[in-house]
C-alpha atoms as a PDB file:
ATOM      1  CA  UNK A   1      -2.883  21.507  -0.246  1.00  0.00           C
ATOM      2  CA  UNK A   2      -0.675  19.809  -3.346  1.00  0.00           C
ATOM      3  CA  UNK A   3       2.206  21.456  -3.881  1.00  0.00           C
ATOM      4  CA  UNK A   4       1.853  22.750  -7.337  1.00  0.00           C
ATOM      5  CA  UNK A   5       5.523  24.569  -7.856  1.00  0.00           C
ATOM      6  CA  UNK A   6       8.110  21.939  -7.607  1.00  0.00           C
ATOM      7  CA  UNK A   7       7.389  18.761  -9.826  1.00  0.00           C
ATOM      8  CA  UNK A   8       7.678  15.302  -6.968  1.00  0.00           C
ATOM      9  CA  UNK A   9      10.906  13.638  -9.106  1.00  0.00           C
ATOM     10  CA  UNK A  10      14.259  13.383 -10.357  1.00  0.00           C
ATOM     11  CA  UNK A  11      17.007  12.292  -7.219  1.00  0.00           C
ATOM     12  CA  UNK A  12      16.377  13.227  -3.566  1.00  0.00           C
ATOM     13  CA  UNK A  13      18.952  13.332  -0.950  1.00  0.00           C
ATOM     14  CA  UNK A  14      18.025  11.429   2.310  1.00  0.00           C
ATOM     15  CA  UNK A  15      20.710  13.108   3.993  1.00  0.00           C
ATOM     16  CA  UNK A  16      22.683  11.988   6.983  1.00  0.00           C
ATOM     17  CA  UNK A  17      22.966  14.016  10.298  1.00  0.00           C
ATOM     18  CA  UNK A  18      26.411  14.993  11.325  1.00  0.00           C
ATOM     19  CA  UNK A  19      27.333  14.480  15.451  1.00  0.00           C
ATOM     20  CA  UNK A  20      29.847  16.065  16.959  1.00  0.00           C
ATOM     21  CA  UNK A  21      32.507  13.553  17.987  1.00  0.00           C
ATOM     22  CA  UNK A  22      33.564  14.851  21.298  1.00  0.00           C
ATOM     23  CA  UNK A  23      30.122  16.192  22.519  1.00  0.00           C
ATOM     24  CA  UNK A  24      27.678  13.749  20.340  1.00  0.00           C
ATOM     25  CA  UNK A  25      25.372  17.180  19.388  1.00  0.00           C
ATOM     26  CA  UNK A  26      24.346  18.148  16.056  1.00  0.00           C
ATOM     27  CA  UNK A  27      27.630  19.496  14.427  1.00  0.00           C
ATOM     28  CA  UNK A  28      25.545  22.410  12.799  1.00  0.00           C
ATOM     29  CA  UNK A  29      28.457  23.355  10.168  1.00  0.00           C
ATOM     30  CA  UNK A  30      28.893  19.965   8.846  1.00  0.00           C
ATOM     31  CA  UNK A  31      25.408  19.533   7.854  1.00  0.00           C
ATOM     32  CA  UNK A  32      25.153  22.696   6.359  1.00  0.00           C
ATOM     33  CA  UNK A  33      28.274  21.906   4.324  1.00  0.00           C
ATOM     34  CA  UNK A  34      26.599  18.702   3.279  1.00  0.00           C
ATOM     35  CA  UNK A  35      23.338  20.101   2.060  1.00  0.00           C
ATOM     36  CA  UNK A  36      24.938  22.710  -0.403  1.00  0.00           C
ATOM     37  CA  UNK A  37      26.960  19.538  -1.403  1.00  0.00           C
ATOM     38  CA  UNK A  38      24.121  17.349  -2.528  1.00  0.00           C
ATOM     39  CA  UNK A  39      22.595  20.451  -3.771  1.00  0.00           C
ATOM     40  CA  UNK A  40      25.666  21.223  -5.873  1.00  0.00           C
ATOM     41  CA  UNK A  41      25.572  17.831  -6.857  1.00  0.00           C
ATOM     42  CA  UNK A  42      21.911  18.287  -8.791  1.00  0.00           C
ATOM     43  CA  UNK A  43      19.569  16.712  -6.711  1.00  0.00           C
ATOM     44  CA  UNK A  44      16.468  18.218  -6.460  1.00  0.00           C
ATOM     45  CA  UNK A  45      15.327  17.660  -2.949  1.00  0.00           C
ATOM     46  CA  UNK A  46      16.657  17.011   0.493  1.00  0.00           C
ATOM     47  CA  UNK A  47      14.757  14.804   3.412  1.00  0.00           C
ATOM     48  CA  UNK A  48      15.768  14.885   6.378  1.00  0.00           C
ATOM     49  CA  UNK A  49      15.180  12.971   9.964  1.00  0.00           C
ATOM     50  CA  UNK A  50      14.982   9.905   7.370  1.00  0.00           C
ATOM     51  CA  UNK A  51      16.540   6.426   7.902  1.00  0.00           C
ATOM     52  CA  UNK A  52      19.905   7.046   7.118  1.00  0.00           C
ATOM     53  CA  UNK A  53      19.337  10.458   9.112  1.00  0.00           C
ATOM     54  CA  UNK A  54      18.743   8.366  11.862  1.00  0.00           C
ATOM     55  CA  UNK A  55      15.394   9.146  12.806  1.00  0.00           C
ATOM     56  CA  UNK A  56      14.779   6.857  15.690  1.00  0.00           C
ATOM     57  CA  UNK A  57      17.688   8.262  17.399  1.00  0.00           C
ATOM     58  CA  UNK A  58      17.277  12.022  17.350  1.00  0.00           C
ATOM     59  CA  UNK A  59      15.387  14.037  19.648  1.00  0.00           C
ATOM     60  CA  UNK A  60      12.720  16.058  19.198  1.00  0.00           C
ATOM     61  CA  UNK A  61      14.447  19.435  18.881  1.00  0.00           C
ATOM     62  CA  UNK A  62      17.235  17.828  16.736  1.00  0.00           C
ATOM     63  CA  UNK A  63      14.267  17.161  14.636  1.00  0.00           C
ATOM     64  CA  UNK A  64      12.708  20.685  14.525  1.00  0.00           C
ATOM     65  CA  UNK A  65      16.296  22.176  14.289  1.00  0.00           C
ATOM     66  CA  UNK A  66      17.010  20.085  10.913  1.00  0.00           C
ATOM     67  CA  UNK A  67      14.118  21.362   8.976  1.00  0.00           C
ATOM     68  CA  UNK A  68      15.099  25.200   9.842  1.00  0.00           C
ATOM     69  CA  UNK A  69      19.164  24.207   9.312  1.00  0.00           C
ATOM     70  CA  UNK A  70      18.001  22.624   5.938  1.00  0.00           C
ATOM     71  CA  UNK A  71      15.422  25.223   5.046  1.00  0.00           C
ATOM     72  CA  UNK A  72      17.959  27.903   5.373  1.00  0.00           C
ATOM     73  CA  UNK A  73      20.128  26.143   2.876  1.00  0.00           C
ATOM     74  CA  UNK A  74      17.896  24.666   0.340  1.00  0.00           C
ATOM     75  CA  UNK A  75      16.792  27.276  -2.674  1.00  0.00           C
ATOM     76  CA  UNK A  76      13.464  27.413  -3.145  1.00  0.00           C
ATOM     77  CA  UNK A  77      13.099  25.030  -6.455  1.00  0.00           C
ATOM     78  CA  UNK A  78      14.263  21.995  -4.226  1.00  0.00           C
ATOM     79  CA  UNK A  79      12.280  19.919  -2.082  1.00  0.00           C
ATOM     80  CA  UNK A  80      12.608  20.313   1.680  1.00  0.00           C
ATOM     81  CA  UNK A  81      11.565  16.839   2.864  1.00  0.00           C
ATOM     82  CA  UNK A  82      10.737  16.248   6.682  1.00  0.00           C
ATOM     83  CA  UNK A  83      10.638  12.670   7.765  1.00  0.00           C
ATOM     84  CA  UNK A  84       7.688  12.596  10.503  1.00  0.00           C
ATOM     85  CA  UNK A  85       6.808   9.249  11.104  1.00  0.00           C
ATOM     86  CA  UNK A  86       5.962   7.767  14.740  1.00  0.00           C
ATOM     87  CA  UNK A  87       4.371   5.070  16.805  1.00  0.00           C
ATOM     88  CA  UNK A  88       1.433   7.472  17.637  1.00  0.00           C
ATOM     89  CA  UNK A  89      -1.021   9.322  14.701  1.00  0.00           C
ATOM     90  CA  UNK A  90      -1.126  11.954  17.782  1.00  0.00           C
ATOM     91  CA  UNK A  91       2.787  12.941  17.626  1.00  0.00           C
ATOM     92  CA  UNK A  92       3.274  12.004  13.579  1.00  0.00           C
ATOM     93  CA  UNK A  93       0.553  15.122  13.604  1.00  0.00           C
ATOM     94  CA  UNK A  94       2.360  16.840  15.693  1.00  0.00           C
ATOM     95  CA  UNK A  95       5.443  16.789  13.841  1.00  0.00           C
ATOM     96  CA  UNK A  96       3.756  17.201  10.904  1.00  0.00           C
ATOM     97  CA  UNK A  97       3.052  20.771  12.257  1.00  0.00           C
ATOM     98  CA  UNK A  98       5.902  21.490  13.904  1.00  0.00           C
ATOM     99  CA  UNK A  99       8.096  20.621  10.356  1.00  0.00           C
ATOM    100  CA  UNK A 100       5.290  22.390   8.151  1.00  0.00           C
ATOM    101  CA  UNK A 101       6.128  25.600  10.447  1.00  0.00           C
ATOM    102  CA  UNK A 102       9.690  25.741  10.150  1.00  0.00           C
ATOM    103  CA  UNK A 103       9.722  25.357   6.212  1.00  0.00           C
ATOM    104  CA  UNK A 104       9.016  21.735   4.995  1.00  0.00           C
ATOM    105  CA  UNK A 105       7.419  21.541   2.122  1.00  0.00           C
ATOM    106  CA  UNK A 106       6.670  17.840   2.370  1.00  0.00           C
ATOM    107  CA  UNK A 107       6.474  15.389   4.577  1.00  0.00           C
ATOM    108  CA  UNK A 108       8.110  11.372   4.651  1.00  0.00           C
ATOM    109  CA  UNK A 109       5.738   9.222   7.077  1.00  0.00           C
ATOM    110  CA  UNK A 110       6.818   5.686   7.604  1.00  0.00           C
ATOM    111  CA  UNK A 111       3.775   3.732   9.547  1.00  0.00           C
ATOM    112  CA  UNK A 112       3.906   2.741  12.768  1.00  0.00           C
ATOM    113  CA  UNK A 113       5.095  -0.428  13.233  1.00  0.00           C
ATOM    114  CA  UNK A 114       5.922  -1.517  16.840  1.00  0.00           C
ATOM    115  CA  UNK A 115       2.152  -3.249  17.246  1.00  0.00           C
ATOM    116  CA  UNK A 116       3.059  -4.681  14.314  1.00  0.00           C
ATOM    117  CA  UNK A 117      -0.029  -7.124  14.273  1.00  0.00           C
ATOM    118  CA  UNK A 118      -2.574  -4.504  14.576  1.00  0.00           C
ATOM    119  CA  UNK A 119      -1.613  -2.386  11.926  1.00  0.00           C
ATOM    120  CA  UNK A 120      -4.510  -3.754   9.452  1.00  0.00           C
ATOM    121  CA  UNK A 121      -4.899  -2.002   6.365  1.00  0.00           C
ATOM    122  CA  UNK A 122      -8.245  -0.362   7.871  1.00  0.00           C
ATOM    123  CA  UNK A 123      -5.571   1.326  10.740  1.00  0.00           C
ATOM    124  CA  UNK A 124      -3.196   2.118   8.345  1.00  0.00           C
ATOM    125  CA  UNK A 125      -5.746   4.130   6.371  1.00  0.00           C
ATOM    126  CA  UNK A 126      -7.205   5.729   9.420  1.00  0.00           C
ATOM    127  CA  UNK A 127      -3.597   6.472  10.289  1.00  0.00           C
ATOM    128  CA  UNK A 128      -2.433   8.207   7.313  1.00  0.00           C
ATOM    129  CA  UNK A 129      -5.655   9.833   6.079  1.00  0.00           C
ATOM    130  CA  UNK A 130      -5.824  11.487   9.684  1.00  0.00           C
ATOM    131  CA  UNK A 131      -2.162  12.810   9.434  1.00  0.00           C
ATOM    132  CA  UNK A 132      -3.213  14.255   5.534  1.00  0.00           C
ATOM    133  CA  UNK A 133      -5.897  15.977   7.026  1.00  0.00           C
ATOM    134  CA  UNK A 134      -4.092  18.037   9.250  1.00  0.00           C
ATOM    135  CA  UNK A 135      -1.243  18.107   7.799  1.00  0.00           C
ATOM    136  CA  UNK A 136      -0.322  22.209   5.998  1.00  0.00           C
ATOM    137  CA  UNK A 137       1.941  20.280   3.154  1.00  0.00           C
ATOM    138  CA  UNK A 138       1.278  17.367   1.238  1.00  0.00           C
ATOM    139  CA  UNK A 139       2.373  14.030   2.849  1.00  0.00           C
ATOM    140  CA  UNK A 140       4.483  11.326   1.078  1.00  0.00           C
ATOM    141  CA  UNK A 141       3.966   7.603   2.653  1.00  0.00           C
ATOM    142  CA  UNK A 142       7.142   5.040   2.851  1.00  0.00           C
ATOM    143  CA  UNK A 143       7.109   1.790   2.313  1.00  0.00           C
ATOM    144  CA  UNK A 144       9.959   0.457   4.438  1.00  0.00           C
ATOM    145  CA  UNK A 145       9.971  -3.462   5.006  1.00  0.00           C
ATOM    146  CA  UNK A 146      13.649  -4.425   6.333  1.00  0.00           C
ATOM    147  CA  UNK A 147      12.731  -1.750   9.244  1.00  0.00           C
ATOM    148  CA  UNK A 148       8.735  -1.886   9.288  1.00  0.00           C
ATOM    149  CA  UNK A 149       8.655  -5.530   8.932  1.00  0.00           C
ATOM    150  CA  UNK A 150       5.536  -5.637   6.674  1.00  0.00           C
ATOM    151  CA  UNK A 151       5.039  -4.031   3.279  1.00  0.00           C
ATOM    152  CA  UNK A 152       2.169  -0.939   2.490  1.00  0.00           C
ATOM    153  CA  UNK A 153      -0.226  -2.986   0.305  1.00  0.00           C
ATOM    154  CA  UNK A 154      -1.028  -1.908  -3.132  1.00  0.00           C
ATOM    155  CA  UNK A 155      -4.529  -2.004  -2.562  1.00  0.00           C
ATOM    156  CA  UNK A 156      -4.024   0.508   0.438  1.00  0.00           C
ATOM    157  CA  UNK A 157      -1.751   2.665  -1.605  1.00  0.00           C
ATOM    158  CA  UNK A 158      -4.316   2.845  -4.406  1.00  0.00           C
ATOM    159  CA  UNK A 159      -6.944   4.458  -1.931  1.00  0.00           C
ATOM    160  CA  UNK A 160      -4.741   6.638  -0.160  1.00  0.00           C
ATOM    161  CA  UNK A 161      -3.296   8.089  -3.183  1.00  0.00           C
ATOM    162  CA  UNK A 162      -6.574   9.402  -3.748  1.00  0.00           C
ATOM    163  CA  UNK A 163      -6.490  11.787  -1.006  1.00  0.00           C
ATOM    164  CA  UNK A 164      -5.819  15.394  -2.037  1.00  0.00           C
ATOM    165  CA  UNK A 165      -2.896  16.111   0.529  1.00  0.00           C
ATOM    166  CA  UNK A 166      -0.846  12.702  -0.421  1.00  0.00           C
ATOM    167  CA  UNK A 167       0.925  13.165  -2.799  1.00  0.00           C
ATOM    168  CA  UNK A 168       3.578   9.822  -3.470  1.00  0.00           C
ATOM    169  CA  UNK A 169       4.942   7.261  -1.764  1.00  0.00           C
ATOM    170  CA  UNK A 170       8.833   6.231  -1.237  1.00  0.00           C
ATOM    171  CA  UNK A 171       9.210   2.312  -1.780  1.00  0.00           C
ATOM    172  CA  UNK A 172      12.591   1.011  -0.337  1.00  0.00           C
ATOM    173  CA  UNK A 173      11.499  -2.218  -0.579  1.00  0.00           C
ATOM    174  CA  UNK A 174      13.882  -3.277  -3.411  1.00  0.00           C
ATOM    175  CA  UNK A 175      11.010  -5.475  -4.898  1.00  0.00           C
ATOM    176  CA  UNK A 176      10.217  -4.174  -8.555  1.00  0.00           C
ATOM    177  CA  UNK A 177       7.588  -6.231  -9.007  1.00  0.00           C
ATOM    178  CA  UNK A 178       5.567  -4.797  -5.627  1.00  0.00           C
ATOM    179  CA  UNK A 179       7.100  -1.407  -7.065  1.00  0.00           C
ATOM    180  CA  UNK A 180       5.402  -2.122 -10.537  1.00  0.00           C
ATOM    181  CA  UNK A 181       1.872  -2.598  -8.499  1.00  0.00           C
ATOM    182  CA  UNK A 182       2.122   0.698  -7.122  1.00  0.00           C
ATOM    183  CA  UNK A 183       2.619   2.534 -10.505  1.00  0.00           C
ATOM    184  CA  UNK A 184      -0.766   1.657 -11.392  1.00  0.00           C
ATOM    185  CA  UNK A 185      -1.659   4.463  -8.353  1.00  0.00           C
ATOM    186  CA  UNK A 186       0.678   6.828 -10.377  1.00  0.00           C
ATOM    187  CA  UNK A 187      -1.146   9.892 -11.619  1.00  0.00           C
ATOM    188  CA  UNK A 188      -0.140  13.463 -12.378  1.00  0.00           C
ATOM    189  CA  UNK A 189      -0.424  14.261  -8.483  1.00  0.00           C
ATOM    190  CA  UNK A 190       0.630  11.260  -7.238  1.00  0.00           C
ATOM    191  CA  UNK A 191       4.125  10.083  -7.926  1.00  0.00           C
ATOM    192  CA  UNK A 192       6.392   6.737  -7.177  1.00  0.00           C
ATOM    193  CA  UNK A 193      10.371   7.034  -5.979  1.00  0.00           C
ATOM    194  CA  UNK A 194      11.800   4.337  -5.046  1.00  0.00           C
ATOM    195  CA  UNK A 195      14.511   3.883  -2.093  1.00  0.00           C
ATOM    196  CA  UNK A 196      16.825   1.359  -3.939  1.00  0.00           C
ATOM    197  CA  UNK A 197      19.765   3.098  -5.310  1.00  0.00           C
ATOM    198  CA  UNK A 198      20.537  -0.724  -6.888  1.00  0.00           C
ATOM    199  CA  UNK A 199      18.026  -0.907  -8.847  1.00  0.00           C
ATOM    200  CA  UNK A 200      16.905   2.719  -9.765  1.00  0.00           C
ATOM    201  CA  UNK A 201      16.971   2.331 -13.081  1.00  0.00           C
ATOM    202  CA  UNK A 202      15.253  -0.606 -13.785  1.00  0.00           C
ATOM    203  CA  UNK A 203      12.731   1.299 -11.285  1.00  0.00           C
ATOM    204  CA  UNK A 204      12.619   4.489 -14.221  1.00  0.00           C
ATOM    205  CA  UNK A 205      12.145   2.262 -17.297  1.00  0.00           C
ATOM    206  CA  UNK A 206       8.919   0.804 -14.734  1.00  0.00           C
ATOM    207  CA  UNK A 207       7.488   4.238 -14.308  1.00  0.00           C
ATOM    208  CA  UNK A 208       9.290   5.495 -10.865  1.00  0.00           C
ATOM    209  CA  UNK A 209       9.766   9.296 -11.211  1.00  0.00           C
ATOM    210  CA  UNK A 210      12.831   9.245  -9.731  1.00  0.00           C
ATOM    211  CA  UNK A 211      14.498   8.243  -5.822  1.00  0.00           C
ATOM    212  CA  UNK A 212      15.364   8.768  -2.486  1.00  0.00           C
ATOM    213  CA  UNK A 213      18.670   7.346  -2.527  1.00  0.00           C
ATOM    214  CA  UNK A 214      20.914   7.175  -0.063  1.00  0.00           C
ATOM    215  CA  UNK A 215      23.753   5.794  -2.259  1.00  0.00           C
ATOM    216  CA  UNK A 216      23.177   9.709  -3.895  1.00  0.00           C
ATOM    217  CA  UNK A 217      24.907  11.096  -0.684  1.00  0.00           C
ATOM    218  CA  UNK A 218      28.293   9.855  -1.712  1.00  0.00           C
ATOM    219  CA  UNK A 219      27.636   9.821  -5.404  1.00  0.00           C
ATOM    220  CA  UNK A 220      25.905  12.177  -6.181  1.00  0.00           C
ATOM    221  CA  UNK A 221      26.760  13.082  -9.841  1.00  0.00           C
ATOM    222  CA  UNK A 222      27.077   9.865 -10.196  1.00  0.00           C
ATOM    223  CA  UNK A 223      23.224   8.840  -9.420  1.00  0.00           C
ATOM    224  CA  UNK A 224      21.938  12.427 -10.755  1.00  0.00           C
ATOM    225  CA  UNK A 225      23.843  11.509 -14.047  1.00  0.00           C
ATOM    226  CA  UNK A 226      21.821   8.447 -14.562  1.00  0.00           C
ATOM    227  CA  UNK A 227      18.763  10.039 -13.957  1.00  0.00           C
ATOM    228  CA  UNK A 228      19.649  12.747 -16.537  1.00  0.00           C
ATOM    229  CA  UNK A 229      20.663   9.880 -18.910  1.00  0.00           C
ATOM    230  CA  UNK A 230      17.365   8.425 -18.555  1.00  0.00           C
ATOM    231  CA  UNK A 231      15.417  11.345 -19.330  1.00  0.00           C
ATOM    232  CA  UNK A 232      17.221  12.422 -21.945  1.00  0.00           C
ATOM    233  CA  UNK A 233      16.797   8.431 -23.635  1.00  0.00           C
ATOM    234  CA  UNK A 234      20.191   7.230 -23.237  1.00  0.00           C
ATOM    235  CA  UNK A 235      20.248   3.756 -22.038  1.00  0.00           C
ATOM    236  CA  UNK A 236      23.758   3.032 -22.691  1.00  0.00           C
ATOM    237  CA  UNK A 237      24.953   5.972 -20.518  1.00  0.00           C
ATOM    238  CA  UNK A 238      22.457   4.694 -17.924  1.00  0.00           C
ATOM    239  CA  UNK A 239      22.699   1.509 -17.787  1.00  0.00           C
ATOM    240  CA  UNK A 240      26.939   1.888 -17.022  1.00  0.00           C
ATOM    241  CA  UNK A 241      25.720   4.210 -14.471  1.00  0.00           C
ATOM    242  CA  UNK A 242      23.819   1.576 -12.901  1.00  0.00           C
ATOM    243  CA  UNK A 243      26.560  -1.091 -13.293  1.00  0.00           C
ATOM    244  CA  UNK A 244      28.623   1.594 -10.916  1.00  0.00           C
ATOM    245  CA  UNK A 245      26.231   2.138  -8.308  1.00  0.00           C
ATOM    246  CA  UNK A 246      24.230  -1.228  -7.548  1.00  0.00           C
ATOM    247  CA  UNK A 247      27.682  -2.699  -5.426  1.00  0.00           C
ATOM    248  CA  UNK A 248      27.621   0.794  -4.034  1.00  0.00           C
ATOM    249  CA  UNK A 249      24.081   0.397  -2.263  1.00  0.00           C
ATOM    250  CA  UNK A 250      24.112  -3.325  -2.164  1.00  0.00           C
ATOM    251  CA  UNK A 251      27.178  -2.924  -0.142  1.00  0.00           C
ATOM    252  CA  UNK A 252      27.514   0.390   1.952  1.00  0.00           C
ATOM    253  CA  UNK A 253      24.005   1.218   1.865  1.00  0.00           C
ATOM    254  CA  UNK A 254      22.227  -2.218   2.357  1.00  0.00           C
ATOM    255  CA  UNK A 255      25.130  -3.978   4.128  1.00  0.00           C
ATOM    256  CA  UNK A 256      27.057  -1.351   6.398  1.00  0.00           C
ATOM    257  CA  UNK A 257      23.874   0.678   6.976  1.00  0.00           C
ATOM    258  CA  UNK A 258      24.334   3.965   8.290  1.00  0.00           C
ATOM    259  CA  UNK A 259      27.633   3.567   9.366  1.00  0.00           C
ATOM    260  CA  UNK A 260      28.697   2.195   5.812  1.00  0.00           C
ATOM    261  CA  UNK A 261      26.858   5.908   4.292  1.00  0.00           C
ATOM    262  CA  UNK A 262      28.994   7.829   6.356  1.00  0.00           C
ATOM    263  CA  UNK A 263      32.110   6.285   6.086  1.00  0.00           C
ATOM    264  CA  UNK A 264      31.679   6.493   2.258  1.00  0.00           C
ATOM    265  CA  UNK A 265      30.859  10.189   2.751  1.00  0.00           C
ATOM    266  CA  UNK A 266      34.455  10.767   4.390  1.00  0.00           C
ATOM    267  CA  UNK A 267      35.913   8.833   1.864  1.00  0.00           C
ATOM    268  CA  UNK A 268      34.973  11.664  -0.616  1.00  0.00           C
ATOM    269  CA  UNK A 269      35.488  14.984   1.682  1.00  0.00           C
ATOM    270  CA  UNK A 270      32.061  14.974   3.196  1.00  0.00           C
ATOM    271  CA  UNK A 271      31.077  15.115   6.842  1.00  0.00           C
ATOM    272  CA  UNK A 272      29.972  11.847   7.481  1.00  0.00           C
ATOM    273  CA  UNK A 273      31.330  11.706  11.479  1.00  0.00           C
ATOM    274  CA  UNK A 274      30.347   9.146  14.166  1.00  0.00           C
ATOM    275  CA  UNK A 275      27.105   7.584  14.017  1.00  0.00           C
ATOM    276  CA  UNK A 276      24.466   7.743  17.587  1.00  0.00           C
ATOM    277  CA  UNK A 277      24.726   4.939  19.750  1.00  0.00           C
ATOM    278  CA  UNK A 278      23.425   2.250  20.007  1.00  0.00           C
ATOM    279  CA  UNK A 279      25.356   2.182  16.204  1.00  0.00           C
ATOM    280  CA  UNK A 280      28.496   1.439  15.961  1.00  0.00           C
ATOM    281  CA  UNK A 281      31.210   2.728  14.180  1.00  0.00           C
ATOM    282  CA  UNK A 282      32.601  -0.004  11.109  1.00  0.00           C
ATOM    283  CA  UNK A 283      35.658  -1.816  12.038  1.00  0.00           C
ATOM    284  CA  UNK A 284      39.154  -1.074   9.811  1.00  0.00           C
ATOM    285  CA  UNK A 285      38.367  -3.997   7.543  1.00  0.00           C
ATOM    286  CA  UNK A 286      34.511  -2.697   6.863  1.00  0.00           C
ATOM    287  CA  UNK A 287      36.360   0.682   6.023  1.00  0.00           C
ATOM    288  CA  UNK A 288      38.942  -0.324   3.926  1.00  0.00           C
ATOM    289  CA  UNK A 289      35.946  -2.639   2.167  1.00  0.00           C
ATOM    290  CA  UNK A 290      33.952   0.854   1.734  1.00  0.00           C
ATOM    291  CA  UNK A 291      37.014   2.093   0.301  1.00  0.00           C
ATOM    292  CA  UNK A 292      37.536  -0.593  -2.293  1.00  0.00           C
ATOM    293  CA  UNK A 293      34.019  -0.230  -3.250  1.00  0.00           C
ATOM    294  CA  UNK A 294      34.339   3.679  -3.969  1.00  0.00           C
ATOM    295  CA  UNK A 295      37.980   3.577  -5.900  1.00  0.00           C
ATOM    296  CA  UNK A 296      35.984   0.484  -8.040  1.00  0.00           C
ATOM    297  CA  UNK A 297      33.396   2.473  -8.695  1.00  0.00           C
ATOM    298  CA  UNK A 298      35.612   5.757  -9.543  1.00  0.00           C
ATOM    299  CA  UNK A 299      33.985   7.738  -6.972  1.00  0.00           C
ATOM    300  CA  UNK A 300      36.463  10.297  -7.194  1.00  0.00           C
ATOM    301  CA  UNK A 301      37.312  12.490  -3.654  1.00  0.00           C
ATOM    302  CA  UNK A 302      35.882  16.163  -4.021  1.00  0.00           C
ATOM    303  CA  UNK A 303      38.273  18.768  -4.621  1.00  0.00           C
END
């Protein structure tokens, strides 16, 4: 069930979802305009229905509709990335399917966390190992504290990465040295990205293959140029690179949240819109903030 074509790595796009302003429905064009965007921009995969896609806010056809919108988009040598997580194994499965259908090619599963208490390492496994099972594409777990209040154990992470249909897991978690436990999972067919776009590369030189980063959506050459830096054994490049993005996603990302992403993304000609209520738009001084942040960071406007 691996998917053997496209190598798990390199920078992701967790991309936003566009609302209509007037209406509050998916504003179809904008997204699509976003996607070739990132694309353009060299990342090598796009997830969507993440956490800065708002997830917990979108309805279930919003959900279905993203995969085909993105699908329809995405070439074929980039990642297609549906995030699937819910409080129930029964409808993660279900979306699981429903994503695999319409063109995913992998799928983000955060665990349930609302009975927080209960979720053991024993139901976690049970949980996830049941969703790989069924699953048609190969399933990529997320480790998600600040939202999930509790962390995926290493020791959990170790066994499930030995099941054939999971393939990595996401770690937004910020905390390189719970990042460095799970690289000792890290085989060829099962790969580590972290989340933090403040600390990706210090998260490279540990072994991470590359990141989901949401600080990518309104810098992305800038991210996709320290990646390339990396590979290619330039520290000096990469470590300026670095320098420039950690107030970025200390700031708009971890700070403003959502709201902070997609006020950064009009900042520099993308569709970033309203955010779904119960979010709130940011206030003229958070904006001008995200603005000082960008112009520090010579995040230039695109053309």
């Amino acid at each position: 069930m691996r998917q053997a074509e496209k190598v798990l790595g390199g920078v992701l796009a967790p991309v936003t979802t566009p609302f209509d302003p007037v209406s509050g429905e998916l504003a179809v064009t904008a997204f699509r305009a976003n996607v070739r965007a990132h694309v353009d921009a060299g990342v090598t995969g796009i997830v969507v229905s993440g956490s800065t896609g708002e997830a917990p806010l979108l309805e279930e056809e919003e959900r279905r509709r993203l995969v085909e919108l993105a699908r329809a988009v995405v070439p074929d040598d980039c990642w297609v990335v549906a995030g699937v997580g819910a409080e129930s194994t029964r409808l993660t499965v279900r979306r699981a399917l429903e994503a695999a259908e319409r063109g995913a090619d992998a799928l983000l599963v955060v665990a349930p966390h609302y009975f927080g208490a209960a979720m053991t390492a024993d139901a976690l496994g049970v949980h996830f190992r049941r969703i790989a099972d069924r699953s048609p594409v190969p399933v990529i777990l997320y480790n998600i504290p600040k939202y999930a209040h509790f962390r995926l154990e290493p020791s959990l992470v170790a066994e499930l990465s030995r099941h054939e249909n999971i393939v990595g897991i996401k770690d937004s978690s910020g905390d390189l040295g719970l990042l460095t436990a799970y690289v000792t999972s890290q085989r060829e067919d099962f790969t580590i990205l972290t989340g933090n776009g403040g600390s990706f590369f210090p998260a490279l030189e540990i072994g991470a293959r590359g990141g989901i980063l949401a600080v990518s959506l309104f810098a992305g050459p800038l991210s996709v140029g320290l990646y390339r830096a990396f590979v290619g054994g330039d520290r000096v490049r990469a470590t300026r690179a670095q320098q420039r993005l950690t107030p970025l996603a200390a700031e708009i990302v971890g700070s403003l949240g959502v709201a902070g992403v997609k006020a950064a993304m009009d900042e520099v000609g993308l569709a970033g819109g309203p955010v779904r209520p119960p979010l709130l738009p940011l206030g003229a001084a958070e904006r001008a903030r995200v603005t000082e942040l960008l112009q520090a960071a010579d995040i230039a406007r695109a053309a």
